[in-house]
PDB file of N, CA and C in Angstrom:
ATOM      1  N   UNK A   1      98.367 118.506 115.251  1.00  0.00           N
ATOM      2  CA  UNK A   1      98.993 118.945 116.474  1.00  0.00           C
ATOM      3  C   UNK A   1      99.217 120.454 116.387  1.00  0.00           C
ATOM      4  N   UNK A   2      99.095 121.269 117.484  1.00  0.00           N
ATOM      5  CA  UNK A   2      99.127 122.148 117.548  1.00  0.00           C
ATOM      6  C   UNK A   2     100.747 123.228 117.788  1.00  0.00           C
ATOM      7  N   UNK A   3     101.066 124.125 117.176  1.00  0.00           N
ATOM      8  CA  UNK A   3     102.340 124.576 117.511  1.00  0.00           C
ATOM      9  C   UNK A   3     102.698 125.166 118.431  1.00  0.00           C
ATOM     10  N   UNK A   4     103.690 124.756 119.399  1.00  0.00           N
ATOM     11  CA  UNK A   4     104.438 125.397 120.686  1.00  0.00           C
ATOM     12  C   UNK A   4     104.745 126.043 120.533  1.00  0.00           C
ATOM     13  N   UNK A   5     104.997 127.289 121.673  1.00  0.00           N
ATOM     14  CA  UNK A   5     105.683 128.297 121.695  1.00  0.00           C
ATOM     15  C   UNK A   5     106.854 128.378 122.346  1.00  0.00           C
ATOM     16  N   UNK A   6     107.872 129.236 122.041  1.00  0.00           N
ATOM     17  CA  UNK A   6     108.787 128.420 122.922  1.00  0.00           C
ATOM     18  C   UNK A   6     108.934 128.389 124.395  1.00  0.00           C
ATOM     19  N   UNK A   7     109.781 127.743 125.000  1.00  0.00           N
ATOM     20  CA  UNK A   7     109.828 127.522 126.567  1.00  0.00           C
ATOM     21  C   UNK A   7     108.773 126.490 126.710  1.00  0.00           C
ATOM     22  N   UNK A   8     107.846 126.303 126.116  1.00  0.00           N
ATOM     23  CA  UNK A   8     106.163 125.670 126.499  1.00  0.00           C
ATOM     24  C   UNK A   8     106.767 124.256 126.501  1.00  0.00           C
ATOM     25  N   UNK A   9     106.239 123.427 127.328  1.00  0.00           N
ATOM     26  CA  UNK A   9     106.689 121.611 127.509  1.00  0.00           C
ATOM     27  C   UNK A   9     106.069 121.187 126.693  1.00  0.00           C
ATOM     28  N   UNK A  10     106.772 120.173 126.373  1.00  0.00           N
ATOM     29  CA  UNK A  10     106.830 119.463 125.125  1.00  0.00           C
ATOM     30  C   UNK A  10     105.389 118.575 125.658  1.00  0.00           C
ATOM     31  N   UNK A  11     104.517 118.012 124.353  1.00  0.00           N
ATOM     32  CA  UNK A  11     103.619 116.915 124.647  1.00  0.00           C
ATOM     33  C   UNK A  11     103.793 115.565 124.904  1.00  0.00           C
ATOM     34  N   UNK A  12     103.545 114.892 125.391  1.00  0.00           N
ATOM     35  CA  UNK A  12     103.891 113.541 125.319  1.00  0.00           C
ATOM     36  C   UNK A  12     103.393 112.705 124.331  1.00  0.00           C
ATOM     37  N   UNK A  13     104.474 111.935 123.968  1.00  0.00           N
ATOM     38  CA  UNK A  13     104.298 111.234 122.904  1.00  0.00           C
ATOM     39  C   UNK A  13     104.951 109.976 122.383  1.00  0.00           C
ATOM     40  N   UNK A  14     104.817 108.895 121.706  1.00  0.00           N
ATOM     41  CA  UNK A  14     105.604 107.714 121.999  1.00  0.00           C
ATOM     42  C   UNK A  14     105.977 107.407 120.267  1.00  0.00           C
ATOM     43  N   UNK A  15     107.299 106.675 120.494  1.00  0.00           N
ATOM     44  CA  UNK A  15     108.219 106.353 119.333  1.00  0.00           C
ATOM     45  C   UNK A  15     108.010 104.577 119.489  1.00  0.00           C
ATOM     46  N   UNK A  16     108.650 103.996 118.540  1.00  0.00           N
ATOM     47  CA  UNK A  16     109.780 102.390 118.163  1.00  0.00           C
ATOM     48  C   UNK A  16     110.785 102.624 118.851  1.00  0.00           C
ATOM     49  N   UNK A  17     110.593 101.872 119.909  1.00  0.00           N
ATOM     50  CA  UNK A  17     112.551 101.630 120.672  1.00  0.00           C
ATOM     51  C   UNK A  17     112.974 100.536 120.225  1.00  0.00           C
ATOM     52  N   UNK A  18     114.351  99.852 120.457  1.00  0.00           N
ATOM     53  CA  UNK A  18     114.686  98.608 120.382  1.00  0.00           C
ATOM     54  C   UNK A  18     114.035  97.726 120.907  1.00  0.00           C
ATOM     55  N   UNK A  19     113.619  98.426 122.250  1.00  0.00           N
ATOM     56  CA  UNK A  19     113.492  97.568 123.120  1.00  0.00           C
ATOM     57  C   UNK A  19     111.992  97.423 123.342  1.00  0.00           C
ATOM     58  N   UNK A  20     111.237  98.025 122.176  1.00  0.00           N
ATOM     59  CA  UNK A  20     109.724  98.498 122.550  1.00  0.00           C
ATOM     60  C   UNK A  20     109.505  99.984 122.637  1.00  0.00           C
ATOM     61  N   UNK A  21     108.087 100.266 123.216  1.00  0.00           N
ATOM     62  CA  UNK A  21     107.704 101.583 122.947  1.00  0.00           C
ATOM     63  C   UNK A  21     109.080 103.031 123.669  1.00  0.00           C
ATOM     64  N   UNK A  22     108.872 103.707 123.645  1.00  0.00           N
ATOM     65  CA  UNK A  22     109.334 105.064 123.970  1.00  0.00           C
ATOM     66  C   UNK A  22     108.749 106.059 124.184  1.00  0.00           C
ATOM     67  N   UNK A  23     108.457 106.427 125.170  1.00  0.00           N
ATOM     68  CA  UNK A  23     107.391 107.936 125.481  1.00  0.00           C
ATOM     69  C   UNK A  23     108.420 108.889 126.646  1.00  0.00           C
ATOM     70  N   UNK A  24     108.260 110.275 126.019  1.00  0.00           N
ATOM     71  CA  UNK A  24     108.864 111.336 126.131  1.00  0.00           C
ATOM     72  C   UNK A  24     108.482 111.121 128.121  1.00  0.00           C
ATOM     73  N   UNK A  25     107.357 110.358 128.265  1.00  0.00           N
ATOM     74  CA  UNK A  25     106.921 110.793 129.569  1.00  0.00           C
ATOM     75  C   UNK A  25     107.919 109.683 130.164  1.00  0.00           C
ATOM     76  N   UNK A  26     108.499 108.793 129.798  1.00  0.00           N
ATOM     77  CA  UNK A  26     110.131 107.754 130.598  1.00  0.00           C
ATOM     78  C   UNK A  26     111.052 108.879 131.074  1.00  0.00           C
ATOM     79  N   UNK A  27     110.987 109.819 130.787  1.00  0.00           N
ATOM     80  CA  UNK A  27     112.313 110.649 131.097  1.00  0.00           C
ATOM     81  C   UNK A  27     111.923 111.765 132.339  1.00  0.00           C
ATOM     82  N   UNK A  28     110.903 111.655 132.707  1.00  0.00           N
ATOM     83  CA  UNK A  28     110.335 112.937 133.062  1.00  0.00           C
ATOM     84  C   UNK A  28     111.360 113.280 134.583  1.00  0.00           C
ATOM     85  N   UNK A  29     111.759 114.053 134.741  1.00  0.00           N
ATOM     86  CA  UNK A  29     112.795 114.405 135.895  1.00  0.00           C
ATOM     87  C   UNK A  29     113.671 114.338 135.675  1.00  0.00           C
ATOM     88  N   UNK A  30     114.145 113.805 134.122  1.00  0.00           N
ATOM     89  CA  UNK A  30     115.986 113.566 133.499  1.00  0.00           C
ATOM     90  C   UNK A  30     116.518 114.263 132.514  1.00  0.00           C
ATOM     91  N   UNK A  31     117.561 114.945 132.575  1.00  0.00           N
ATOM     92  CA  UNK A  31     118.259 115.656 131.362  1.00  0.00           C
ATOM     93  C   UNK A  31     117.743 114.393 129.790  1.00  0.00           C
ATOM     94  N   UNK A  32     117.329 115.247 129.087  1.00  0.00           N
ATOM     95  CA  UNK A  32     117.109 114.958 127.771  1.00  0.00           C
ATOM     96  C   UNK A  32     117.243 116.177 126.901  1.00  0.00           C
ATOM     97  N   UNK A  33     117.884 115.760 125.564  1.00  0.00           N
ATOM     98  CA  UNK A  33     117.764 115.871 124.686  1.00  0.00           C
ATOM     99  C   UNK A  33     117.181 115.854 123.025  1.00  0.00           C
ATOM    100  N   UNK A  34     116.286 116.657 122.885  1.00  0.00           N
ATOM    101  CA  UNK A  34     115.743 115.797 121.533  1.00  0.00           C
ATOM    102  C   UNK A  34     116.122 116.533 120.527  1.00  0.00           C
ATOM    103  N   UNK A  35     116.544 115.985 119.591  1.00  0.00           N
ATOM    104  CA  UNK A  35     116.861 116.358 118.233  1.00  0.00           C
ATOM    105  C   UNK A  35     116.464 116.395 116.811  1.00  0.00           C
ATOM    106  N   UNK A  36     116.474 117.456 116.461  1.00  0.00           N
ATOM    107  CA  UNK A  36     115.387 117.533 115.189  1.00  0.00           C
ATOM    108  C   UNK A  36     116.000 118.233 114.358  1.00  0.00           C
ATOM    109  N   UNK A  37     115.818 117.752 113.033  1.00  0.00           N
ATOM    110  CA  UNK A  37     116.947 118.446 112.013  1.00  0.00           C
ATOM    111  C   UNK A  37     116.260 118.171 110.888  1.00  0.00           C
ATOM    112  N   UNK A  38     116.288 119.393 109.528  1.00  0.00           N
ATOM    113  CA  UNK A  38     115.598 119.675 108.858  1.00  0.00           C
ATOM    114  C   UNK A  38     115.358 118.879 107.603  1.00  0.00           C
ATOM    115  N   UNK A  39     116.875 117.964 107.636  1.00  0.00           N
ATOM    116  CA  UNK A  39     117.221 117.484 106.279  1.00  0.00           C
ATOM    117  C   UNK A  39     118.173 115.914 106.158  1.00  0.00           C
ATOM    118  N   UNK A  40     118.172 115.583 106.007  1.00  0.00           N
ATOM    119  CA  UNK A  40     119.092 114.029 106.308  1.00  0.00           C
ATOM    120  C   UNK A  40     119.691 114.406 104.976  1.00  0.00           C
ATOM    121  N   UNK A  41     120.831 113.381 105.694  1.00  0.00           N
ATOM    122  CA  UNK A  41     121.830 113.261 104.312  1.00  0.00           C
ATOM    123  C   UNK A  41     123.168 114.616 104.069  1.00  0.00           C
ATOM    124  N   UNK A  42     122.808 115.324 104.902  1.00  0.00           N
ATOM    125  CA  UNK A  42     123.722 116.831 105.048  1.00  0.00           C
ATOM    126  C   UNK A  42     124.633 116.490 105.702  1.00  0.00           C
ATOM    127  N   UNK A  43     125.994 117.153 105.142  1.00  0.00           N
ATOM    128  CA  UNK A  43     127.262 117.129 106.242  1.00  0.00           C
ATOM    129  C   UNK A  43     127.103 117.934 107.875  1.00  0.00           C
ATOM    130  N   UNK A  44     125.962 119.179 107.531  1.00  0.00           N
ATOM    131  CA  UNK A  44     125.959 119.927 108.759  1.00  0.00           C
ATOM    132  C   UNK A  44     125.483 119.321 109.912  1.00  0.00           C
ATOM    133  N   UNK A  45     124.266 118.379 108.890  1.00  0.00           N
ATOM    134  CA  UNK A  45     123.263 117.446 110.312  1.00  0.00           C
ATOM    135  C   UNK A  45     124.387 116.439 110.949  1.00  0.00           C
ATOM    136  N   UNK A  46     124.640 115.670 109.949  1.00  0.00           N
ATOM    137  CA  UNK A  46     125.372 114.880 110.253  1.00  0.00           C
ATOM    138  C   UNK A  46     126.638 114.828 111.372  1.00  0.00           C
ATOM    139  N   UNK A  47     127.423 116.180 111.019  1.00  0.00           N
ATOM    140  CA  UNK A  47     128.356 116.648 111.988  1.00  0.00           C
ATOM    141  C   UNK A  47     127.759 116.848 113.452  1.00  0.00           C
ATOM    142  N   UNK A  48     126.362 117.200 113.503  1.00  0.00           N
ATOM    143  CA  UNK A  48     126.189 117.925 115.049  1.00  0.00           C
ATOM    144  C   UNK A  48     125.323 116.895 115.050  1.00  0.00           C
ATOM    145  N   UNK A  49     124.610 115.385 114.873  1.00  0.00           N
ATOM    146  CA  UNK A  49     124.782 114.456 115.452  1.00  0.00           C
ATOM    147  C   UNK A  49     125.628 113.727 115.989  1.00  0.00           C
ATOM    148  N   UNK A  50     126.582 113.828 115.326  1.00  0.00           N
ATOM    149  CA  UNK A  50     127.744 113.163 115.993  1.00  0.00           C
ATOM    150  C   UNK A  50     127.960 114.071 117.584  1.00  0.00           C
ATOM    151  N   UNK A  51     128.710 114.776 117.322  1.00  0.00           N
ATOM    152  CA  UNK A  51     128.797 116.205 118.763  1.00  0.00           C
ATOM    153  C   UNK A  51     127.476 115.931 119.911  1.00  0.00           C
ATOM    154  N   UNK A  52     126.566 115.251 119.628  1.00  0.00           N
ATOM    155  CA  UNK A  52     125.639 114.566 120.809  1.00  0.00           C
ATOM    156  C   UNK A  52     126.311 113.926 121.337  1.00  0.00           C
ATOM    157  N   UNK A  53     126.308 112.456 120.248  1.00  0.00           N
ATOM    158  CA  UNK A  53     126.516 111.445 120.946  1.00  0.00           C
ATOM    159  C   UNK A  53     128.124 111.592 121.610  1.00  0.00           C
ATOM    160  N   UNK A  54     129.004 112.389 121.492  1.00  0.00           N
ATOM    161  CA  UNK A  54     130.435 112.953 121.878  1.00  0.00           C
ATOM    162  C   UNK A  54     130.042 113.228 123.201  1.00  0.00           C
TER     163      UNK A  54
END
C-alpha cells in the first residue's frame, strides 16, 4: 500500500466486526474516528483510548 499524504482520504478497506465484515466505506457521510497507536500495552495508549470512548 502506498503512503498518504496528509489531508488525502483514506482508502477503503475492510476489518472483523462482531457482527461481520467492516469497511471504512459503512461510514461514508459520518463523523468517524480511527485510531492508531504505535505500541500496545503503554499507559499513554491506553489513557487516550479510553478519552475516545469518554
Amino acid at each position: 500500500m502506498a503512503d498518504l499524504d496528509a489531508g488525502a482520504k483514506a482508502p477503503d478497506f475492510e476489518m472483523a466486526g462482531e457482527k461481520g465484515p467492516i469497511r471504512l466505506s459503512d461510514f461514508a457521510g459520518k463523523a468517524l474516528v480511527l485510531y492508531f497507536y504505535p505500541k500496545d500495552d503503554t499507559s499513554g495508549c491506553t489513557k487516550e483510548a479510553q478519552e475516545f470512548s469518554a
